[in-house]
C-alpha atoms as a PDB file:
ATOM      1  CA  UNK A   1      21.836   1.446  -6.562  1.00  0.00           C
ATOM      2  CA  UNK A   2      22.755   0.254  -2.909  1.00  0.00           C
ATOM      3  CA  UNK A   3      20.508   1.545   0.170  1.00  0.00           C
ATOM      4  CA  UNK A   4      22.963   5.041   1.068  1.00  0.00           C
ATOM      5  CA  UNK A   5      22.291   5.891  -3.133  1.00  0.00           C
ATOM      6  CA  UNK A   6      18.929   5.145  -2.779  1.00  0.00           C
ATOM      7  CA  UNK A   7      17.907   7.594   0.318  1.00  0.00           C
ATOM      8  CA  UNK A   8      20.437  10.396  -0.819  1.00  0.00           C
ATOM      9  CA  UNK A   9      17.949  10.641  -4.421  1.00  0.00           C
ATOM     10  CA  UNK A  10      14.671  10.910  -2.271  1.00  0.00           C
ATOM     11  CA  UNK A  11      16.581  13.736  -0.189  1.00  0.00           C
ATOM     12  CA  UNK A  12      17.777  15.545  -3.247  1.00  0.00           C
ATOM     13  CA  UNK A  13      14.045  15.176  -4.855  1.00  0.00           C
ATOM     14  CA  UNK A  14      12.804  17.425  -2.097  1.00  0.00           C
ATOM     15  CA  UNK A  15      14.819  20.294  -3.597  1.00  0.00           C
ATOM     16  CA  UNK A  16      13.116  19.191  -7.117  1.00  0.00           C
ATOM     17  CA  UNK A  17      11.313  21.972  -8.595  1.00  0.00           C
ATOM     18  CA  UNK A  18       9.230  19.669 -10.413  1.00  0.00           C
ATOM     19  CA  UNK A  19       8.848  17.460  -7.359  1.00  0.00           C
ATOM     20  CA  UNK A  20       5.012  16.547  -7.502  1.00  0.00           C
ATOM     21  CA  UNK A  21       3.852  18.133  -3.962  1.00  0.00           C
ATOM     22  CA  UNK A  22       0.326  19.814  -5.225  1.00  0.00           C
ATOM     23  CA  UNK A  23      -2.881  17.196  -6.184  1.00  0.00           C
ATOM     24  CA  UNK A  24      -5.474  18.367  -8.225  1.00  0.00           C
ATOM     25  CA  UNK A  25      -9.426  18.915  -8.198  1.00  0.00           C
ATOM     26  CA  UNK A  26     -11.008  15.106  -8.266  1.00  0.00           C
ATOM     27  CA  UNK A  27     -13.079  15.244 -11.584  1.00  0.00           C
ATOM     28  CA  UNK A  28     -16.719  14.773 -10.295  1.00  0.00           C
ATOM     29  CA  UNK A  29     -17.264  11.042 -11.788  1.00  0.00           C
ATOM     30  CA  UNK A  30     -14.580   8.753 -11.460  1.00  0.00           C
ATOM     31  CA  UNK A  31     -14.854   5.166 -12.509  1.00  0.00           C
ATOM     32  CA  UNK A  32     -11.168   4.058 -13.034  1.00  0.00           C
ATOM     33  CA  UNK A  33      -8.326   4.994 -10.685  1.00  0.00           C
ATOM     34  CA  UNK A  34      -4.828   3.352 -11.544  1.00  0.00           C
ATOM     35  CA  UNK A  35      -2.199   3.984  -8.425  1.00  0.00           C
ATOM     36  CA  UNK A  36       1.484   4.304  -9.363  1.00  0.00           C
ATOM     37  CA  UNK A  37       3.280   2.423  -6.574  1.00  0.00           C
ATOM     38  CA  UNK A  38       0.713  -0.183  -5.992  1.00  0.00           C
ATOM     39  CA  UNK A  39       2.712  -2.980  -4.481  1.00  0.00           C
ATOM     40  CA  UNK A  40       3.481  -1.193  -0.971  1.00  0.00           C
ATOM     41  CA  UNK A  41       1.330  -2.237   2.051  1.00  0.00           C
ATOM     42  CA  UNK A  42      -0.168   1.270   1.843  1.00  0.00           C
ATOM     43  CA  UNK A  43      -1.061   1.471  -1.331  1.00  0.00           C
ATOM     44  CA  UNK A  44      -2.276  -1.824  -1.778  1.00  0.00           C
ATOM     45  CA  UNK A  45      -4.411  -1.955   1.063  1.00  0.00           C
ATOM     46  CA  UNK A  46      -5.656   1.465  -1.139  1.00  0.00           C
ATOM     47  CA  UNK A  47      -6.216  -0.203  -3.839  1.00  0.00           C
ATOM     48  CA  UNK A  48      -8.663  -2.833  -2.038  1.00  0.00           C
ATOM     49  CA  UNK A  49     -10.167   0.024  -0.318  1.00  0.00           C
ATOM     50  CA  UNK A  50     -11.388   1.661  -3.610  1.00  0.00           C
ATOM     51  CA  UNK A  51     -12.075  -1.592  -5.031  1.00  0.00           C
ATOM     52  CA  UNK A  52     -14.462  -2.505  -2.287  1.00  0.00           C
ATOM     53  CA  UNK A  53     -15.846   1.407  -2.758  1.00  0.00           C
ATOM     54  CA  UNK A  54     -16.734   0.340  -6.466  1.00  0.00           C
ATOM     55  CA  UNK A  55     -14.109   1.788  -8.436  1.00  0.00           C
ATOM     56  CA  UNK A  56     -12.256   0.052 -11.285  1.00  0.00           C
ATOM     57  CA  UNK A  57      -8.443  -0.109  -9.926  1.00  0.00           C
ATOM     58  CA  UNK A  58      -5.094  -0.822 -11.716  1.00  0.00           C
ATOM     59  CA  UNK A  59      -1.834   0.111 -10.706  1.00  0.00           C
ATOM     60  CA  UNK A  60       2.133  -0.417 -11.293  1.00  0.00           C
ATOM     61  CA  UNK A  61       5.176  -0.814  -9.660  1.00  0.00           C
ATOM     62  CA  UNK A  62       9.050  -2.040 -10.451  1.00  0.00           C
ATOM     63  CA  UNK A  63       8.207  -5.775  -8.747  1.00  0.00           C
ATOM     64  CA  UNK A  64       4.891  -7.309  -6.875  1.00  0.00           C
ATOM     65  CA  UNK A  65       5.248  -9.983  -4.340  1.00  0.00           C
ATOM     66  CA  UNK A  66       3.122 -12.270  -1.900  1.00  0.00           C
ATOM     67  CA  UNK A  67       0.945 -11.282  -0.110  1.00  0.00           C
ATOM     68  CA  UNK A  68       0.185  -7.724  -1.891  1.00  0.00           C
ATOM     69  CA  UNK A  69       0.027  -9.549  -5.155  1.00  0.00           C
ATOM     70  CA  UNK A  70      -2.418 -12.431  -4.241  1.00  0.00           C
ATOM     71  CA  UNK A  71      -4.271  -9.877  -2.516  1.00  0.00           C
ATOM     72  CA  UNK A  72      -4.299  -7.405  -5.686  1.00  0.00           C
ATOM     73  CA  UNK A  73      -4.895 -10.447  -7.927  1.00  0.00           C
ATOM     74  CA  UNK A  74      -7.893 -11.918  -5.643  1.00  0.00           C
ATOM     75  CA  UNK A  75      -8.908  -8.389  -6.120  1.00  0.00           C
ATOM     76  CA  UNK A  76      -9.211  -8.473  -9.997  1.00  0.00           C
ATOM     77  CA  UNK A  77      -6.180  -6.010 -10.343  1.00  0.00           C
ATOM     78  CA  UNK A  78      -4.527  -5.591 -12.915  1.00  0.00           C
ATOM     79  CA  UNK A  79      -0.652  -4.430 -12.170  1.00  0.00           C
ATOM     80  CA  UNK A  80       2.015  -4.241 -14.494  1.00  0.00           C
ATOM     81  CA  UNK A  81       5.561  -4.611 -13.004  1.00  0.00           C
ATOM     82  CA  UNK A  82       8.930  -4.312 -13.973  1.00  0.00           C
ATOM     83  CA  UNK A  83       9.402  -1.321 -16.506  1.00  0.00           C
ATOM     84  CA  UNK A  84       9.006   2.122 -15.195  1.00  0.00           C
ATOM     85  CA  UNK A  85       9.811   3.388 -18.192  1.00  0.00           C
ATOM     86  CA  UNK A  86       6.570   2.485 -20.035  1.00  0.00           C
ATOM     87  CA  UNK A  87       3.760   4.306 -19.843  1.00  0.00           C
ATOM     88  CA  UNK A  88       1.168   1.627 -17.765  1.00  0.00           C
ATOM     89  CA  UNK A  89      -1.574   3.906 -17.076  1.00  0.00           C
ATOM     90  CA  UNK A  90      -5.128   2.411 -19.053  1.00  0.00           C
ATOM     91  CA  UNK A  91      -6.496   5.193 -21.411  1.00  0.00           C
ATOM     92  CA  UNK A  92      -9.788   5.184 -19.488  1.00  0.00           C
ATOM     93  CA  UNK A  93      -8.084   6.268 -15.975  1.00  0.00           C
ATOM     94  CA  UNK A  94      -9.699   8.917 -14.568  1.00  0.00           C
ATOM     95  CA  UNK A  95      -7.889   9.649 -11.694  1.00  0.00           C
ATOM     96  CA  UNK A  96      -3.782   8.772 -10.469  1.00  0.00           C
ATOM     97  CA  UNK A  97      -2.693   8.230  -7.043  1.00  0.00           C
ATOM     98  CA  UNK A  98       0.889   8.849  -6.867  1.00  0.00           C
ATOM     99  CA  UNK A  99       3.184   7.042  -4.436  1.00  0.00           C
ATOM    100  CA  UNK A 100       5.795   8.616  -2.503  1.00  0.00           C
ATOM    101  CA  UNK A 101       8.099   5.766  -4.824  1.00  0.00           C
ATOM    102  CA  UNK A 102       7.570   7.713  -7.881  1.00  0.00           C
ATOM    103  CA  UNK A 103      10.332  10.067  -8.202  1.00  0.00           C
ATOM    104  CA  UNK A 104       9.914  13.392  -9.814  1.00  0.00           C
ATOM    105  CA  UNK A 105      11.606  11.948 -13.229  1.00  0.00           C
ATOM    106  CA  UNK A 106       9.572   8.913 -12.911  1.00  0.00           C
ATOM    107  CA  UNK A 107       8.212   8.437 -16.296  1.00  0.00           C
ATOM    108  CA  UNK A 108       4.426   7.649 -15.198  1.00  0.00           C
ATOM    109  CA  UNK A 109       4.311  10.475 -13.029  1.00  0.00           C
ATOM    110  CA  UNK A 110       5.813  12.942 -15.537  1.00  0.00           C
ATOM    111  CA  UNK A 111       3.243  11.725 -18.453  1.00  0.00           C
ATOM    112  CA  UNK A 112       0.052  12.248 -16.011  1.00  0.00           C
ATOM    113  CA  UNK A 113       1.772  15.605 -15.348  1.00  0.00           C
ATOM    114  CA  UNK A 114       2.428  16.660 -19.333  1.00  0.00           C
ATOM    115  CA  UNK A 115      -1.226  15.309 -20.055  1.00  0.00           C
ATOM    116  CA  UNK A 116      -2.953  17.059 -17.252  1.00  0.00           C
ATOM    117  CA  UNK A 117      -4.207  13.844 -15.775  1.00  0.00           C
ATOM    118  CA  UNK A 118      -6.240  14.480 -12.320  1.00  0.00           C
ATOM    119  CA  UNK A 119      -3.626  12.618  -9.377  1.00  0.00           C
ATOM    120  CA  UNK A 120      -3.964  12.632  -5.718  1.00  0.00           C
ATOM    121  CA  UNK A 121      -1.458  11.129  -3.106  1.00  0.00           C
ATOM    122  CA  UNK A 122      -2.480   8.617  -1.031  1.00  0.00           C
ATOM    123  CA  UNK A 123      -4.028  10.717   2.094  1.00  0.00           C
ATOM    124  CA  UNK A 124      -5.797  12.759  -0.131  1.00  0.00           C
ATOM    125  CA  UNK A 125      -7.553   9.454  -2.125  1.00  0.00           C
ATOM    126  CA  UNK A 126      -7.965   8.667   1.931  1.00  0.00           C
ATOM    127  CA  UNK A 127      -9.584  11.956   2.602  1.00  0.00           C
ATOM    128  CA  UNK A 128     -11.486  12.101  -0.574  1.00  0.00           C
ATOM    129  CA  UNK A 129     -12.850   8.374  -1.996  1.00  0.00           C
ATOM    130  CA  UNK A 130     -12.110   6.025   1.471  1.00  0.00           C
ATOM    131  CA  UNK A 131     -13.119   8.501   4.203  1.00  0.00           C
ATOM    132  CA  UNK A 132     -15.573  10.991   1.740  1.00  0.00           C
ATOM    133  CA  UNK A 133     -18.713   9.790   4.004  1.00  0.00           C
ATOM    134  CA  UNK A 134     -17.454  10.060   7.400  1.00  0.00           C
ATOM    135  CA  UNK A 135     -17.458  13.858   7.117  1.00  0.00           C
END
């Protein structure tokens, strides 16, 4: 898929009715959160954000490179790269954060949907677990 493919899908997901826009009610205790995207200077820098707020972390993406992935590794996290079309999320997650990289059909995304997982996007896990005590 070349660059001009690439941007013409994420413009066409907008018009997705299945396009994940809506996050869900946190569930009171979470311990694990695994972010789907995790690799991105965003959501990495999330990831050591909740890490350092005591949650367990793990995430995925479709390739990890320096710096995020020392950084994610120093950070005891576990990532698994390279096949979006297996279902990475640990059985103990409690909670998903969802990257904007995750399509609609994205096969992570759609299983958290179909088994009612609780996810969040990333200013809402901002809002919510980073920034909760600054309200």
């Amino acid at each position: 898929m070349n660059k001009q493919q690439y941007y013409r899908q994420k413009l066409e997901a907008f018009d997705d009715p299945t396009r994940l826009i809506e996050s869900v009610e946190i569930p009171s205790e979470v311990k694990h959160i695994h972010i789907i995207g995790i690799c991105g200077t965003a959501m990495g820098a999330l990831a050591g954000l909740l890490r350092d707020k005591g949650y367990a972390v793990s995430g995925s993406d479709q390739a990890c490179f320096p710096p995020i992935s020392d950084m994610l590794d120093q950070l005891d996290v576990a990532v698994h790269t390279g096949n979006y079309e297996a279902i990475n999320i640990p059985e103990a997650t409690d909670l998903v954060v969802i990257g904007n990289v995750a399509t609609p059909n994205n096969p992570e995304a759609r299983y958290v949907r179909e088994q009612n997982i609780a996810f969040i996007t990333l200013p809402d896990a901002l809002r919510d677990l980073v920034f909760d005590d600054a309200k």
